[in-house]
N, C-alpha and C. Protein backbone atom coordinates (compact mmCIF):
# COMPACT_ATOMS: atom_id res chain seq x y z
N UNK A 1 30.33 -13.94 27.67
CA UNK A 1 30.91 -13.38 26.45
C UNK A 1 31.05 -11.87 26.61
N UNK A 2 32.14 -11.06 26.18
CA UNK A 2 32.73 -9.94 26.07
C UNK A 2 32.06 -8.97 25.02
N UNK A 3 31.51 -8.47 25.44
CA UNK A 3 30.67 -6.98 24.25
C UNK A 3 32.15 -6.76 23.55
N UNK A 4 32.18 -6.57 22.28
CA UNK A 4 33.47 -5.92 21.31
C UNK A 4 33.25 -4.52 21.59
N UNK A 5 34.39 -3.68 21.38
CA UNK A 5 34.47 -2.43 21.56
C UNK A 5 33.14 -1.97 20.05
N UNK A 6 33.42 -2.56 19.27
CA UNK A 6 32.62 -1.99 17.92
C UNK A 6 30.69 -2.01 18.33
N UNK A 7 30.77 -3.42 18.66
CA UNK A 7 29.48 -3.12 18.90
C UNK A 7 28.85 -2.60 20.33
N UNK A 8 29.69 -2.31 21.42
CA UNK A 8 29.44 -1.07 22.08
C UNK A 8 29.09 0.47 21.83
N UNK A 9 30.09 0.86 20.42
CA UNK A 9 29.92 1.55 20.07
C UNK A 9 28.48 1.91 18.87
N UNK A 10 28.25 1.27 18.44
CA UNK A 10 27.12 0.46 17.86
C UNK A 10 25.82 0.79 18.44
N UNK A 11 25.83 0.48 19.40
CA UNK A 11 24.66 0.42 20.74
C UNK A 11 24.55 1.72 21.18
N UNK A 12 25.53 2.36 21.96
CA UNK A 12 25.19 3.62 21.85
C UNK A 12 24.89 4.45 21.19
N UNK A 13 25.47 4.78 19.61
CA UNK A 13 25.33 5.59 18.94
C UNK A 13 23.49 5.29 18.47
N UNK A 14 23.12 3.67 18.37
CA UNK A 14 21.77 3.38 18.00
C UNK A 14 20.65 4.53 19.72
N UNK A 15 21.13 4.44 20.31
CA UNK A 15 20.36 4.72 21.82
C UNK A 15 20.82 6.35 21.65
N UNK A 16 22.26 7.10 21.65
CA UNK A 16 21.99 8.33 20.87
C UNK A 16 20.75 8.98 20.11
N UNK A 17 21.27 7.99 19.10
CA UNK A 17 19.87 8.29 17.74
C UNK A 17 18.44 8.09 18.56
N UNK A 18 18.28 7.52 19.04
CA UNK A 18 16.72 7.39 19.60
C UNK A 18 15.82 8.24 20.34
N UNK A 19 17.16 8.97 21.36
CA UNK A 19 16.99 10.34 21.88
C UNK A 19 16.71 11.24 21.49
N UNK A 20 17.30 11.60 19.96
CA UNK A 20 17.57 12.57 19.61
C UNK A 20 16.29 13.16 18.31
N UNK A 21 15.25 11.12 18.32
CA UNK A 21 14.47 11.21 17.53
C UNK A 21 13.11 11.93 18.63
N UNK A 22 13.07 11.40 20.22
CA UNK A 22 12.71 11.93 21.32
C UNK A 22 12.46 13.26 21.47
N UNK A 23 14.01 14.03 21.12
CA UNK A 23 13.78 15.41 21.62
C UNK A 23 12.72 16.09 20.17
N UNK A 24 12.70 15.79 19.04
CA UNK A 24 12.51 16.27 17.86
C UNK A 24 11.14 15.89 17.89
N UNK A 25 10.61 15.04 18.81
CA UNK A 25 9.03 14.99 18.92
C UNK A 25 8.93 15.50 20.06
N UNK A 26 9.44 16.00 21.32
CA UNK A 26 8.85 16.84 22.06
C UNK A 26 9.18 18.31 21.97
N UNK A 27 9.78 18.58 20.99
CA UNK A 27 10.27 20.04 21.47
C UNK A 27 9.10 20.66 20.92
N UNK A 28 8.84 20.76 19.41
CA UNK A 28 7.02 21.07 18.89
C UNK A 28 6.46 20.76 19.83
N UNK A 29 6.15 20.38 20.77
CA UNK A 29 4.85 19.43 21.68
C UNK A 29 4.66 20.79 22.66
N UNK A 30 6.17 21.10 22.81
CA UNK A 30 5.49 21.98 24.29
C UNK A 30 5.18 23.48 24.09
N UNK A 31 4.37 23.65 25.37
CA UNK A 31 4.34 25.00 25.04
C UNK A 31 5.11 26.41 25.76
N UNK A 32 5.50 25.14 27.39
CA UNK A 32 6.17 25.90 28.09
C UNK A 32 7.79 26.12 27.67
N UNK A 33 7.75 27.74 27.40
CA UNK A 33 9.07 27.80 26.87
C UNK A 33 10.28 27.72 27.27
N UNK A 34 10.38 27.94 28.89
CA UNK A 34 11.70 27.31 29.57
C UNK A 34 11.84 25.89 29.35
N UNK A 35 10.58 25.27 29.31
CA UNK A 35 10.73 23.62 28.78
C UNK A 35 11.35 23.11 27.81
N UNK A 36 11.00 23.97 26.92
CA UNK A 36 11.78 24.49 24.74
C UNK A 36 13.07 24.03 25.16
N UNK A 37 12.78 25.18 25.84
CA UNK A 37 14.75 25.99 25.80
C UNK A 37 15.57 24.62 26.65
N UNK A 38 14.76 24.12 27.85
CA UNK A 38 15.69 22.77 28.30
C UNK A 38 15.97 21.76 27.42
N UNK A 39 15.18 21.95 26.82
CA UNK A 39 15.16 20.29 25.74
C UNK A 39 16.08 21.00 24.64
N UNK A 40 15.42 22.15 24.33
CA UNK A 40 16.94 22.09 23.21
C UNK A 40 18.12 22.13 23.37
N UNK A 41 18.63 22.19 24.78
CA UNK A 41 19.73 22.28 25.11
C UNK A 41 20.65 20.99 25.26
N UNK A 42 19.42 20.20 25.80
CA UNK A 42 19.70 18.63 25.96
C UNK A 42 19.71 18.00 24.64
N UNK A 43 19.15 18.32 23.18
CA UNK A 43 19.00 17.58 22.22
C UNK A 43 20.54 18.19 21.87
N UNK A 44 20.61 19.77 21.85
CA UNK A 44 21.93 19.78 21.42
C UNK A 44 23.60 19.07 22.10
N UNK A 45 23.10 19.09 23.80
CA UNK A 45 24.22 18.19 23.90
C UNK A 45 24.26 16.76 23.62
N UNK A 46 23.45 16.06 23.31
CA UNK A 46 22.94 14.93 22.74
C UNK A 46 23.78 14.76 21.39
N UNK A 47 23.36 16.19 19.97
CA UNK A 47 23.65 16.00 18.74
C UNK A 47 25.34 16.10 19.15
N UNK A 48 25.90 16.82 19.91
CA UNK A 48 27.63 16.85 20.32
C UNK A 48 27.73 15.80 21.08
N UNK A 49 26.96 14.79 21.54
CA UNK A 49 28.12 13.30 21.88
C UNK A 49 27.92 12.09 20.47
N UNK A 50 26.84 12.56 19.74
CA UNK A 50 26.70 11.62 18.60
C UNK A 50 27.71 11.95 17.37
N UNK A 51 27.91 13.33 17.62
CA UNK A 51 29.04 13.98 16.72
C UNK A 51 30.31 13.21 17.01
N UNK A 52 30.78 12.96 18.67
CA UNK A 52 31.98 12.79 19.22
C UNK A 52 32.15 10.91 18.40
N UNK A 53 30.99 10.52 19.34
CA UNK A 53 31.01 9.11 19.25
C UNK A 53 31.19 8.70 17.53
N UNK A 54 30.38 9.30 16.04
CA UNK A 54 30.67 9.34 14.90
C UNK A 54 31.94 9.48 14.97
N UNK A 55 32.31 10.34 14.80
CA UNK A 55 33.97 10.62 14.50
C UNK A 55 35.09 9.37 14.96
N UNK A 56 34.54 8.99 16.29
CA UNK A 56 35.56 7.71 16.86
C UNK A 56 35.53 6.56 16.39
N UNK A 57 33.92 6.72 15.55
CA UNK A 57 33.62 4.84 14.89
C UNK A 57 34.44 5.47 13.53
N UNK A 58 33.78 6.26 13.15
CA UNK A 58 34.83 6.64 11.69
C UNK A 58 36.36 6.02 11.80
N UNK A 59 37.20 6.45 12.48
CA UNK A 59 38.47 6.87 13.07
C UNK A 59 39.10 5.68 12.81
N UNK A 60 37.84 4.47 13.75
CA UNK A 60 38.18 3.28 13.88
C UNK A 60 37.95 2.26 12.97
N UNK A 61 37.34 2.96 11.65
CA UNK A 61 36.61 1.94 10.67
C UNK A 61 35.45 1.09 11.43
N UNK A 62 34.97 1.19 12.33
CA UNK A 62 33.62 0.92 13.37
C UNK A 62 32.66 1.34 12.00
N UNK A 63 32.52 2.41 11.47
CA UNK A 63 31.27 3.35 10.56
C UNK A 63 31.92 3.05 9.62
N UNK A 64 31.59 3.13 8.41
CA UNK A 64 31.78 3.68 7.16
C UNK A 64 30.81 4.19 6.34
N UNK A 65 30.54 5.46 6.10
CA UNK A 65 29.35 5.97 5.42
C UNK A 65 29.24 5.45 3.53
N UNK A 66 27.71 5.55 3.34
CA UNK A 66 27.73 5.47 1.84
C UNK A 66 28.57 5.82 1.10
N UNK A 67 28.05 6.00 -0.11
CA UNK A 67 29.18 6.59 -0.68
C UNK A 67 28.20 7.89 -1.28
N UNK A 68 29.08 9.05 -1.71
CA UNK A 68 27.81 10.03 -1.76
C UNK A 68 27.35 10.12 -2.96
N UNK A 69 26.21 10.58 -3.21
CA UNK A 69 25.44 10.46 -4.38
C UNK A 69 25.66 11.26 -5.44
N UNK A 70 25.44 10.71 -6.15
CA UNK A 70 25.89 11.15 -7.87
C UNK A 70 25.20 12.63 -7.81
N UNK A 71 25.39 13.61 -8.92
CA UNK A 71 24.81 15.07 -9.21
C UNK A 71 23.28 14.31 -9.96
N UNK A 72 23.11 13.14 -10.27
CA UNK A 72 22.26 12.66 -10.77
C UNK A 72 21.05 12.55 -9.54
N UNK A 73 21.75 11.76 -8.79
CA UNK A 73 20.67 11.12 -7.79
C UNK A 73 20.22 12.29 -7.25
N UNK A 74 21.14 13.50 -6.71
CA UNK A 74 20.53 14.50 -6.26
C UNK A 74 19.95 15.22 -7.22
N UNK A 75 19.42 15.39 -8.39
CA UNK A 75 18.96 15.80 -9.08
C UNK A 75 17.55 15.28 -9.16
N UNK A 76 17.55 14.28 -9.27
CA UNK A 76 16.58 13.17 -9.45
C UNK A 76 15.86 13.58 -7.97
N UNK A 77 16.39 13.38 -6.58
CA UNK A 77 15.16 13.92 -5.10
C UNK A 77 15.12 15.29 -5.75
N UNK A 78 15.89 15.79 -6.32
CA UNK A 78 15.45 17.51 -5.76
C UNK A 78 14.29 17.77 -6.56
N UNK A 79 14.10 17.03 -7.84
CA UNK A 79 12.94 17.00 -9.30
C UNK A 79 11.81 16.21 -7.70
N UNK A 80 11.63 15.11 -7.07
CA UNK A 80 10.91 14.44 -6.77
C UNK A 80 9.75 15.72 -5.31
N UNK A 81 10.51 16.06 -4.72
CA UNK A 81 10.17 17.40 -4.00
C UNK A 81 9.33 18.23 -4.65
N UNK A 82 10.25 18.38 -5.84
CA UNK A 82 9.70 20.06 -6.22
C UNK A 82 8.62 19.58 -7.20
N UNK A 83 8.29 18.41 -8.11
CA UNK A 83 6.74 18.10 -8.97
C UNK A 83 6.06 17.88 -7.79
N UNK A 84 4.98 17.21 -7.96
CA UNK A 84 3.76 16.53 -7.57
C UNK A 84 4.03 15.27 -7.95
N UNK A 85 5.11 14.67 -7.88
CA UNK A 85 5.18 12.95 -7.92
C UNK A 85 5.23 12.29 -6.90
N UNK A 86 4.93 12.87 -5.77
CA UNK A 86 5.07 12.12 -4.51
C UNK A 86 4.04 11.68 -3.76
């Protein structure tokens, strides 16, 4: 059976994301700072192929994002942050 172009795209963008959750737990971790500076370089070319690859599932109706949230709902996290209800 033939992988669909969609869920190729699918797969990577999930394996993207995983990396990118990777670099965001090692970059705090280290201390050596040429190490920093490699990894952030790599997370950032990382966040520019997840950028690329988004845009192409968009493009293709592959993605379709939520829909965005009411002045309510954001009202409602920004109250949940800023009390002590959490």
């Amino acid at each position: 059976m033939q992988m669909q172009e969609k869920t190729m795209v699918a797969d990577t963008l999930t394996g993207i994301n995983g990396e990118l959750v990777r670099y965001a737990e090692m970059i705090p971790q280290t201390e050596n700072k040429e190490l920093k500076q490699t990894l952030k370089q790599l997370r950032n070319a990382c966040e520019q192929s997840q950028e690329e690859l988004y845009g192409i599932a968009r493009e293709k109706s592959y993605y379709v994002p939520a829909s965005k949230a009411t002045a309510e709902e954001v009202a409602h996290v920004k109250n949940l942050f800023t009390s002590n209800t959490i």
